[in-house]
Protein backbone atom coordinates (compact mmCIF):
# COMPACT_ATOMS: atom_id res chain seq x y z
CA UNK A 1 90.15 66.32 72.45
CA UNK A 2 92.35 63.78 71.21
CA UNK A 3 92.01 59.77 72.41
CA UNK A 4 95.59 58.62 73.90
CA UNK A 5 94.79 55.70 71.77
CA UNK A 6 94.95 57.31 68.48
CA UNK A 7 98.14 59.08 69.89
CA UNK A 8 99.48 55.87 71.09
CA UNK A 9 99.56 54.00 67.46
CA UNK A 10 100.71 57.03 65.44
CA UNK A 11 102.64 59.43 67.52
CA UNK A 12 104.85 60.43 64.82
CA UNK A 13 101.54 61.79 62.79
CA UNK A 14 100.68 63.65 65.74
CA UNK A 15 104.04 65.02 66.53
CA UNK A 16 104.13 66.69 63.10
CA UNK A 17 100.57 67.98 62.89
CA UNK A 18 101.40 69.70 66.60
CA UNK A 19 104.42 71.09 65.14
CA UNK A 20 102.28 72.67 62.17
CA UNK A 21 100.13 74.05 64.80
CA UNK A 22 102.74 75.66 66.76
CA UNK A 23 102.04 73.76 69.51
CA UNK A 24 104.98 72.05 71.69
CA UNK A 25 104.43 68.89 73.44
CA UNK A 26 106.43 66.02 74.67
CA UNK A 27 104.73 62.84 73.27
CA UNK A 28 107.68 60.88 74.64
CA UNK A 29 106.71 61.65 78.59
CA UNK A 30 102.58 61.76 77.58
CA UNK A 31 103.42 57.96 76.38
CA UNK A 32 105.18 57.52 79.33
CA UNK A 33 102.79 58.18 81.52
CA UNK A 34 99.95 56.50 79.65
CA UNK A 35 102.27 53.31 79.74
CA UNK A 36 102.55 53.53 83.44
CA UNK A 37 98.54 54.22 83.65
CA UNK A 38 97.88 50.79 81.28
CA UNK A 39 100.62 48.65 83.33
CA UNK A 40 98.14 49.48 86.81
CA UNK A 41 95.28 48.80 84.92
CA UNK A 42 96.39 44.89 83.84
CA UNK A 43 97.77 44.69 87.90
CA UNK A 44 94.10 46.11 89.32
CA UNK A 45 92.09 43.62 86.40
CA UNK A 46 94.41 40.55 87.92
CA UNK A 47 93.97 41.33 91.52
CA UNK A 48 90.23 42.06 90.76
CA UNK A 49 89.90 38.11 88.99
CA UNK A 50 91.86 37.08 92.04
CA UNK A 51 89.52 38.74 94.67
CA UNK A 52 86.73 37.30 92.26
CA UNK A 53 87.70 33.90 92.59
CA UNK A 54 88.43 34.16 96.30
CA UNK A 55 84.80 35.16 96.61
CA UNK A 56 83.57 32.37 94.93
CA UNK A 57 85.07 30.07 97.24
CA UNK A 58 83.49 31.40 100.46
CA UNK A 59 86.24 29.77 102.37
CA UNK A 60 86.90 32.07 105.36
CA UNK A 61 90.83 31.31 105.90
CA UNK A 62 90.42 33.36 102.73
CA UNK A 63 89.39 36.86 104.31
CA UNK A 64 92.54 38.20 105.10
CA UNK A 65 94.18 37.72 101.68
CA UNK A 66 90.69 39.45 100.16
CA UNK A 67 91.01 42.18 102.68
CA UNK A 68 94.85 42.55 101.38
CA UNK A 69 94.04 42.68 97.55
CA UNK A 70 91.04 45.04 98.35
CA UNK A 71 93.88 47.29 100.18
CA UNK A 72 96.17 47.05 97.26
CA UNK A 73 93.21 47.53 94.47
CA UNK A 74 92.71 50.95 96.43
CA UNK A 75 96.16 51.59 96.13
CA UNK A 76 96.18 51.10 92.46
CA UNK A 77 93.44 53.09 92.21
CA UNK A 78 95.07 56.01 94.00
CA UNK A 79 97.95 55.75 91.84
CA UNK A 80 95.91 55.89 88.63
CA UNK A 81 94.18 59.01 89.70
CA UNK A 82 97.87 60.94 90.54
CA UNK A 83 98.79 59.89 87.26
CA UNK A 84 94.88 60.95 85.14
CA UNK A 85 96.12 64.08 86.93
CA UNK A 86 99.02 64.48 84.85
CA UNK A 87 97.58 62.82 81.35
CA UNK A 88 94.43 65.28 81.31
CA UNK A 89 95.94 68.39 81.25
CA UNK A 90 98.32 67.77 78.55
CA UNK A 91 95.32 66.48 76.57
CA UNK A 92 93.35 69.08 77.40
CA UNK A 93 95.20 71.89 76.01
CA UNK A 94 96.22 69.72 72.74
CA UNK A 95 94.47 71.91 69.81
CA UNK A 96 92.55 69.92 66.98
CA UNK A 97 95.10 68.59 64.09
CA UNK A 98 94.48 70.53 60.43
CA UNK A 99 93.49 68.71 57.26
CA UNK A 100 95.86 68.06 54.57
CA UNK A 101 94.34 71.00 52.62
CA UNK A 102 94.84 73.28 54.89
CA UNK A 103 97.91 76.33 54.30
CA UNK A 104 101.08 75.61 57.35
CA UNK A 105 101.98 78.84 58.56
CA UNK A 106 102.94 80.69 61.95
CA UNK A 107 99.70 82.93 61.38
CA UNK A 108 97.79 84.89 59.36
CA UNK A 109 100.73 85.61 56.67
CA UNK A 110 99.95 82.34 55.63
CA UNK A 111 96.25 82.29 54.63
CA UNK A 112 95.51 81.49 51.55
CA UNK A 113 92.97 83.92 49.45
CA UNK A 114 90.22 81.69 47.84
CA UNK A 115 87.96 84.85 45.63
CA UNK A 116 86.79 88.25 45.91
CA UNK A 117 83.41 89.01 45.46
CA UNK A 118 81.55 91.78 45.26
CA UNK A 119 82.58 95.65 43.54
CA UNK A 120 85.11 98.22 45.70
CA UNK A 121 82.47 101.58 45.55
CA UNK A 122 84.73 104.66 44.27
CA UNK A 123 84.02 107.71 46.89
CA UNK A 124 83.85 111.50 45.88
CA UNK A 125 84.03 112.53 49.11
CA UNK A 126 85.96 112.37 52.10
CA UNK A 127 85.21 108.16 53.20
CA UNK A 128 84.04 108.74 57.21
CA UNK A 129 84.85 105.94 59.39
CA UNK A 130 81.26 104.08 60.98
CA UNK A 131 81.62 105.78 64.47
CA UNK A 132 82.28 109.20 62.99
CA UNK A 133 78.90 108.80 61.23
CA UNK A 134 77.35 107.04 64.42
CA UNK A 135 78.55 110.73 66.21
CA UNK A 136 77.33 113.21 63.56
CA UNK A 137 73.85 111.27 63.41
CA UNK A 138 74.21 111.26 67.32
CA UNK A 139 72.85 107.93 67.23
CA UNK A 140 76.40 105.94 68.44
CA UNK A 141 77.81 106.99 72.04
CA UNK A 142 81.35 105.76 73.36
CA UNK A 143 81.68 108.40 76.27
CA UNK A 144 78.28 107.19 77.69
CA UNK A 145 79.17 103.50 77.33
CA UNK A 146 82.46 104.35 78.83
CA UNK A 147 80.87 106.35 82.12
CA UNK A 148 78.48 103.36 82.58
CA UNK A 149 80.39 100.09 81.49
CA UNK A 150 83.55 101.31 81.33
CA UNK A 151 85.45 101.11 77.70
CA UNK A 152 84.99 98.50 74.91
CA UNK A 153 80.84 99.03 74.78
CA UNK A 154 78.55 101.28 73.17
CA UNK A 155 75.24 102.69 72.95
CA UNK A 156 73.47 102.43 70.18
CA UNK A 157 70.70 104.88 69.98
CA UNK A 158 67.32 105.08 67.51
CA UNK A 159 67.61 104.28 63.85
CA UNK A 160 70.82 102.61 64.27
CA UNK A 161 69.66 100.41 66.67
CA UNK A 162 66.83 99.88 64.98
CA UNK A 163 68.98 98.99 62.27
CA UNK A 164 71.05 96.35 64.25
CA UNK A 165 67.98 94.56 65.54
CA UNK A 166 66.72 94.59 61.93
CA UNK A 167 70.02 92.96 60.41
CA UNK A 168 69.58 90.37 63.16
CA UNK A 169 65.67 89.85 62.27
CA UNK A 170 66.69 89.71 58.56
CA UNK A 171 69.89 87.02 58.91
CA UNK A 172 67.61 84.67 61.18
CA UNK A 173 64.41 84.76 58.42
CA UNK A 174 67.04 83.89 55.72
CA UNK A 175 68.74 81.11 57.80
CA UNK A 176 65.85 79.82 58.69
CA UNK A 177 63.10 80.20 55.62
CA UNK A 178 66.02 79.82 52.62
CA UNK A 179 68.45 77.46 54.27
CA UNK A 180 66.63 75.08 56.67
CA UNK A 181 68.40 76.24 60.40
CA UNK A 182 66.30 75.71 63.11
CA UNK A 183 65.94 79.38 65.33
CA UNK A 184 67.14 78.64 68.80
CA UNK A 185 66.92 81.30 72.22
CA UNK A 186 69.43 79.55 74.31
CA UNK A 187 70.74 80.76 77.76
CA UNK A 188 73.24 83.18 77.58
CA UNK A 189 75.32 81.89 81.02
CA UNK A 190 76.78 78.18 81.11
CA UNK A 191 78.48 75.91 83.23
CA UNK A 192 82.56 75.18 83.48
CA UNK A 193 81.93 71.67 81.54
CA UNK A 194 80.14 73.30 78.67
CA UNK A 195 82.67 75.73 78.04
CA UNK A 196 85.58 72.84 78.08
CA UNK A 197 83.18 70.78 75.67
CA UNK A 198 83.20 73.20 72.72
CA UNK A 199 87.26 74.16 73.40
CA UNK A 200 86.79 77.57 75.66
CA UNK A 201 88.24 75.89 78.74
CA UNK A 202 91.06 75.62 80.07
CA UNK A 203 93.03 77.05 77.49
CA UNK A 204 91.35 80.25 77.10
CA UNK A 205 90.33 80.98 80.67
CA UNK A 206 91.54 84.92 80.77
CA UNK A 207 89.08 85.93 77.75
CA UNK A 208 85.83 84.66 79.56
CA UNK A 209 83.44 86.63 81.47
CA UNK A 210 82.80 84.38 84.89
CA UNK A 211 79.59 84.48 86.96
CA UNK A 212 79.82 84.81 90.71
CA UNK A 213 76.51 83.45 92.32
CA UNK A 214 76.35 83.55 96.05
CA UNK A 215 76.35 80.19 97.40
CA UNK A 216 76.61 78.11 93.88
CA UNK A 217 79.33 75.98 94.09
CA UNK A 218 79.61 75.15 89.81
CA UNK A 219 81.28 77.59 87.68
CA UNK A 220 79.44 79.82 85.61
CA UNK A 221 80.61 82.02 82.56
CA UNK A 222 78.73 84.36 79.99
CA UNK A 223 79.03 83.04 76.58
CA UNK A 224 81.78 83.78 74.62
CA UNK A 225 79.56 82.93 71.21
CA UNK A 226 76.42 80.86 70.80
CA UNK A 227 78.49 78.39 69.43
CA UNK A 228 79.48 77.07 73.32
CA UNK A 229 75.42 76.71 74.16
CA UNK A 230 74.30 75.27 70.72
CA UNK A 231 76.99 72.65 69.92
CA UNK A 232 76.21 71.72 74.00
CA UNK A 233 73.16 70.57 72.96
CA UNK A 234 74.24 67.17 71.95
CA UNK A 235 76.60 66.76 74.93
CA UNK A 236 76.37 63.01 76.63
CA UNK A 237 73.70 62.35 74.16
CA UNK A 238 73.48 59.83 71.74
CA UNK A 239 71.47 61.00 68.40
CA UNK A 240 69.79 58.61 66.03
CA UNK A 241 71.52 58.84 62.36
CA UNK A 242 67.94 59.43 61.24
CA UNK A 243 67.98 62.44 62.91
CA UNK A 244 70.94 64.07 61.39
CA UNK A 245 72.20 66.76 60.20
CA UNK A 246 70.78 68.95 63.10
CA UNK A 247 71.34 72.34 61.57
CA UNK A 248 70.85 75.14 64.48
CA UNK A 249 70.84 79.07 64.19
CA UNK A 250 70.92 81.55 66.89
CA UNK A 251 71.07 85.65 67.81
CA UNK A 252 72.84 86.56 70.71
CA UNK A 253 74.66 88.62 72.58
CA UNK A 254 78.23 87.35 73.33
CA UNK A 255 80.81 88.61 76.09
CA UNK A 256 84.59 87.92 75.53
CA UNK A 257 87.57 90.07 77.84
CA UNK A 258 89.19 90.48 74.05
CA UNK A 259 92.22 89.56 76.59
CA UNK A 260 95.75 90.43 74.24
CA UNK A 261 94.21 92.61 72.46
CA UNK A 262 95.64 95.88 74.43
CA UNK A 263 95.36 98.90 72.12
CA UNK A 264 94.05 96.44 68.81
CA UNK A 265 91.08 98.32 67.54
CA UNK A 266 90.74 100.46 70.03
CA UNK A 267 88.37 102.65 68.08
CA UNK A 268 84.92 102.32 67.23
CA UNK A 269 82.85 98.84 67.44
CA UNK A 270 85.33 96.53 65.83
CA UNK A 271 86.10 94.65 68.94
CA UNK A 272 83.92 94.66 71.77
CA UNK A 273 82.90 92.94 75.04
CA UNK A 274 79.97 92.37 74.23
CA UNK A 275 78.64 92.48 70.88
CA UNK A 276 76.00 90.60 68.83
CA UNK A 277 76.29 87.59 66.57
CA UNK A 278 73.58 85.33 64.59
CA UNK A 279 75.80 82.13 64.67
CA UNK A 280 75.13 78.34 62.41
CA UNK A 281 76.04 75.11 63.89
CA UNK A 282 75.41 71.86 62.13
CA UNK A 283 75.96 68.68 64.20
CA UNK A 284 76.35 65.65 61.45
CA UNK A 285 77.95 62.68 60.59
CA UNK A 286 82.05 62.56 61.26
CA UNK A 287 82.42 62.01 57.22
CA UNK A 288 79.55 65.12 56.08
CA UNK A 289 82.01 67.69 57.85
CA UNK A 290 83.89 69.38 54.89
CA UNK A 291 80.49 68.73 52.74
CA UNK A 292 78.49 70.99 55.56
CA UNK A 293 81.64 73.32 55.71
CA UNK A 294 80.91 74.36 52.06
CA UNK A 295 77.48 74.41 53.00
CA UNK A 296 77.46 76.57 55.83
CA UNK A 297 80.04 79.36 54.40
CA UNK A 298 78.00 79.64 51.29
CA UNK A 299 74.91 80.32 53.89
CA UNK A 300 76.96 82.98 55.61
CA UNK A 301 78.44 84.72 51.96
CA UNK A 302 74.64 84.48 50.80
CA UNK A 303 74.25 87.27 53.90
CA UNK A 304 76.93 89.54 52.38
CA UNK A 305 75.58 89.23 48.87
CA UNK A 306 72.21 90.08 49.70
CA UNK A 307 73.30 92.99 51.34
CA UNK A 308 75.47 93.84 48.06
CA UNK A 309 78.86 94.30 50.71
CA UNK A 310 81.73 93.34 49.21
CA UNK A 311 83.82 90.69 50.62
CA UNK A 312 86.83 87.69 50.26
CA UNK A 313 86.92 84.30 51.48
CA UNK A 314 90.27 83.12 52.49
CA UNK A 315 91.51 79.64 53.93
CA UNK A 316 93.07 79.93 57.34
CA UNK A 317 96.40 78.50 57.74
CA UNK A 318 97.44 76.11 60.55
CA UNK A 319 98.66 78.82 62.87
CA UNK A 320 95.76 81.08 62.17
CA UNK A 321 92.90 78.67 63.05
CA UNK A 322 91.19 78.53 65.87
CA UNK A 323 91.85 75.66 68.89
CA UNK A 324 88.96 73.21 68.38
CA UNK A 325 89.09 73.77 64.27
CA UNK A 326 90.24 71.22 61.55
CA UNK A 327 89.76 73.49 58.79
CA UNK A 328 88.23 77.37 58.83
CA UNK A 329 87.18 79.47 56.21
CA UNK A 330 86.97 83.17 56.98
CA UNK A 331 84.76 85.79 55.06
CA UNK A 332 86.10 89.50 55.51
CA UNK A 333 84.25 92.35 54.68
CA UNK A 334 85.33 95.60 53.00
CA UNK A 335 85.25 98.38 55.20
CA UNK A 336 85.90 101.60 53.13
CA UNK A 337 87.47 103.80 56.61
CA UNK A 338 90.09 101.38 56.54
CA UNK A 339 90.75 100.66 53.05
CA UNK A 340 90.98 96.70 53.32
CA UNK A 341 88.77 93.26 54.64
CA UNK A 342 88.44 92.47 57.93
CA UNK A 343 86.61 89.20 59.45
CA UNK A 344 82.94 88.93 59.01
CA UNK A 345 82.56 85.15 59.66
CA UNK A 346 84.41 82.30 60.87
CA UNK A 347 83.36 79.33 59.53
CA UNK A 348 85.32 75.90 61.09
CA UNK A 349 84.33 72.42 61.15
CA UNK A 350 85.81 70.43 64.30
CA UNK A 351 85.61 66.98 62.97
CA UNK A 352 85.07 64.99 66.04
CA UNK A 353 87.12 67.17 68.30
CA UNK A 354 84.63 69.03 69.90
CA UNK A 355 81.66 65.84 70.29
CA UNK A 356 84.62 63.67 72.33
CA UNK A 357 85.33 66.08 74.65
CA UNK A 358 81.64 66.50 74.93
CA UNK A 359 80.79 62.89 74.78
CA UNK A 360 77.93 63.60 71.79
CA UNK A 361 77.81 60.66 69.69
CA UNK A 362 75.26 58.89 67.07
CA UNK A 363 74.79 55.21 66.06
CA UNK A 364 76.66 54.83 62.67
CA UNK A 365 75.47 51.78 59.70
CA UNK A 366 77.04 49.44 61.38
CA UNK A 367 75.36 50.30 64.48
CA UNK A 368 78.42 51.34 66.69
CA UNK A 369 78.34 54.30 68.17
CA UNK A 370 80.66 57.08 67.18
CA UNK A 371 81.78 60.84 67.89
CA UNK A 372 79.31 63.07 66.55
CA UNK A 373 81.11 65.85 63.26
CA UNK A 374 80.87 69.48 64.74
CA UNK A 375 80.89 72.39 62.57
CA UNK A 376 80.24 76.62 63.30
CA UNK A 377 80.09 79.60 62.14
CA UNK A 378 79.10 83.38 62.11
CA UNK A 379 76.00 84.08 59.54
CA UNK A 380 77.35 87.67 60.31
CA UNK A 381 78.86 88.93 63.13
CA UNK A 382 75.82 91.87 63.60
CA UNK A 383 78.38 95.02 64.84
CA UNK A 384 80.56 93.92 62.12
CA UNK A 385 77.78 94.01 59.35
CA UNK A 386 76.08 97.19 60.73
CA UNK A 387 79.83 98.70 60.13
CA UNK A 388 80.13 97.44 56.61
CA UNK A 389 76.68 98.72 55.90
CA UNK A 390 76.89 102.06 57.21
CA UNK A 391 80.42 102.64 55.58
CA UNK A 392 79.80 100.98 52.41
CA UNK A 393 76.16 103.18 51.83
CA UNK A 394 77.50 106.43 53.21
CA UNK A 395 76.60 110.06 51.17
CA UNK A 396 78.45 113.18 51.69
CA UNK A 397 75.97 114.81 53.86
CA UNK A 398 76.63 112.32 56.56
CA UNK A 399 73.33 109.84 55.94
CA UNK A 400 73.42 106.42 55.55
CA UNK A 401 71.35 104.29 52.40
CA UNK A 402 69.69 101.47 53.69
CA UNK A 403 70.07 98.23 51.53
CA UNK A 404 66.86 96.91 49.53
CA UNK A 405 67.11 93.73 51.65
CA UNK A 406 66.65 95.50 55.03
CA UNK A 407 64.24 97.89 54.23
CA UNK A 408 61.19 95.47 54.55
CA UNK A 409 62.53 95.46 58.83
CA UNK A 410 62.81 99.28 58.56
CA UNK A 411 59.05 100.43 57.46
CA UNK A 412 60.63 100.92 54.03
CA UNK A 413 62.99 103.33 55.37
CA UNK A 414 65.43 104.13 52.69
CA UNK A 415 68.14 105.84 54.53
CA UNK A 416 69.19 107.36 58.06
């Protein structure tokens, strides 16, 4: 969220960074109304000194005039809340402005490839695509998922989910033992003002799963991504600088309705309602953000290189990036079925988006306080990487090589 101060003294900075984003607002009635909200606020602070000095007095001819300015206070009051109805929602919905750095585009045309990593294998054999293997082994079910759940889901069945739970196991030791994260088992449901502190609400309403409890009168929603729970954690808080960074990991299952995506990726585990994710979020000062950016995607590509998958980063452009981002770097995975990358992990940092909507702060070297810097991102998306593995380490006869890394959380299995 954006302060209407900082929109106030440079709307012409905003009004261009909007445009980058796609985004269409009218500044020119937002000002408007925030001129007519500060223009009660100096009439209620003059009536409030008068009724304040009336008090004083204790002259009772006085009464009826304090009675008056209460009525009119109230009145004022009224009138500011009609018009916080009108300022909020345009606020709410603004997205988070882009750094300098960062490509301008309408979408993902636009991204800008930073390397490639990682060797293309060469196939002498017919490449299968990961649920045609998941069928053969008769270890990956659609049908049943579909008679049960309804479509989008899957069963996973013996070795491969074995497998799964083992690339989960394996990303949290790493994240944890090599890179410093703290492990976290967070609930999985949360309420309507921790989804609008990390960005979910209201602009992205239709792709959450909501809870209906009998008789509870607060929203409830499934998480989307850990992200939403973990970056919560700091919500109305204020964190000693000591303290930071606060580097948090987590494995999860997350729900999204995948709403627009009619007919995308229909096929296979690619995109999901619910699907599991180990996801990083570092909570640090406002001016560490792009340092812990670096930080945190080399933590996720560490992942992919340890599992010898080979992958590209690329630098989303402003159209491309997600709501609540200031700068993203994705990592995309080769999957051989399709012959190109697709998106492995997001990695964004928020600046001080997210923390003012959530009201997180810290005490800076001067001692003010200050927005808390937000930053997340996938260290892998689990479906994703059990796709890359099982299509990347494919034989002929249908098996499936596990990697050296994950054979330590397989009994030394070496393939399926």
């Amino acid at each position: 969220m954006h302060s209407i101060k900082s929109i106030r003294d440079n709307p012409e900075f905003f009004k261009k960074k909007f445009e980058a984003r796609n985004v269409k607002v009218n500044l020119t009635d937002l000002l408007g109304l925030d001129k007519k909200n500060r223009e009660i606020i100096q009439k209620k602070e003059k009536l409030e000194q008068e009724k304040k000095i009336i008090s004083k007095q204790k002259d009772k001819k006085q009464f009826e005039k304090s009675k008056e300015i209460s009525k009119q206070i109230e009145s004022l009051e009224d009138s500011q809340r009609k018009l916080k109805q009108q300022i909020d929602p345009i606020l709410n919905f603004l997205p988070n402005v882009a750094l300098d750095d960062v490509p301008v585009g309408k979408d993902e045309k636009s991204n800008k490839e930073l390397k490639k990593v990682g060797k293309i294998s060469e196939f002498n054999f017919k490449i299968q695509s990961h649920y045609e293997i998941g069928k053969k082994l008769n270890l990956m079910d659609f049908n049943l998922a579909t008679k049960t759940s309804g479509t989008r889901f899957v069963f996973l069945k013996g070795k491969l989910a074995e497998l799964e739970r083992a690339i989960s196991n394996f990303m949290l030791d790493i994240h944890t033992k090599q890179f410093g994260y703290e492990e976290v088992s967070p609930p999985l449901m949360v309420s309507e003002s921790t989804m609008f502190g990390t960005g979910q609400l209201p602009k992205f309403e239709s792709d959450q799963f909501e809870i209906k409890l009998d008789g509870e009168k607060i929203r409830k929603f499934l998480i989307p991504t850990a992200e939403v729970i973990l970056t919560n954690m700091v919500r109305e808080t204020s964190v000693k600088k000591n303290d930071l960074p606060i580097r948090l990991v987590a494995s999860t299952a997350c729900f999204r309705k995948e709403a627009g995506s009619y007919g995308k990726d229909t096929k296979g585990m690619l995109r999901q309602h619910q699907f599991y994710k180990v996801e990083l979020v570092s909570i640090v000062e406002p001016n560490k953000c792009i340092e812990e950016l670096e930080r945190m995607t080399n933590c996720a590509e560490e992942i992919l290189k340890k599992l010898n998958l080979p992958y590209r980063s690329v630098l989303l452009s402003t159209g491309d990036m997600g709501f609540g981002a200031e700068k993203t770097i994705d990592l995309e995975v080769w999957i051989p079925s399709e012959n190109k990358y697709r998106e492995i992990s997001s990695c964004s940092s928020c600046g001080q988006f997210q923390a003012r909507r959530m009201k997180g702060k810290y005490k800076n070297d001067d001692n003010k306080s200050d927005f808390l810097g937000t930053l997340n991102g996938s260290g892998l998306a689990v479906g994703r990487t059990l796709i890359a593995i099982m299509e990347n380490y494919q034989n002929s006869d249908g098996s499936i090589v596990i990697p050296d890394a994950l054979r330590p959380y397989m009994n030394n299995l070496e393939k399926i």
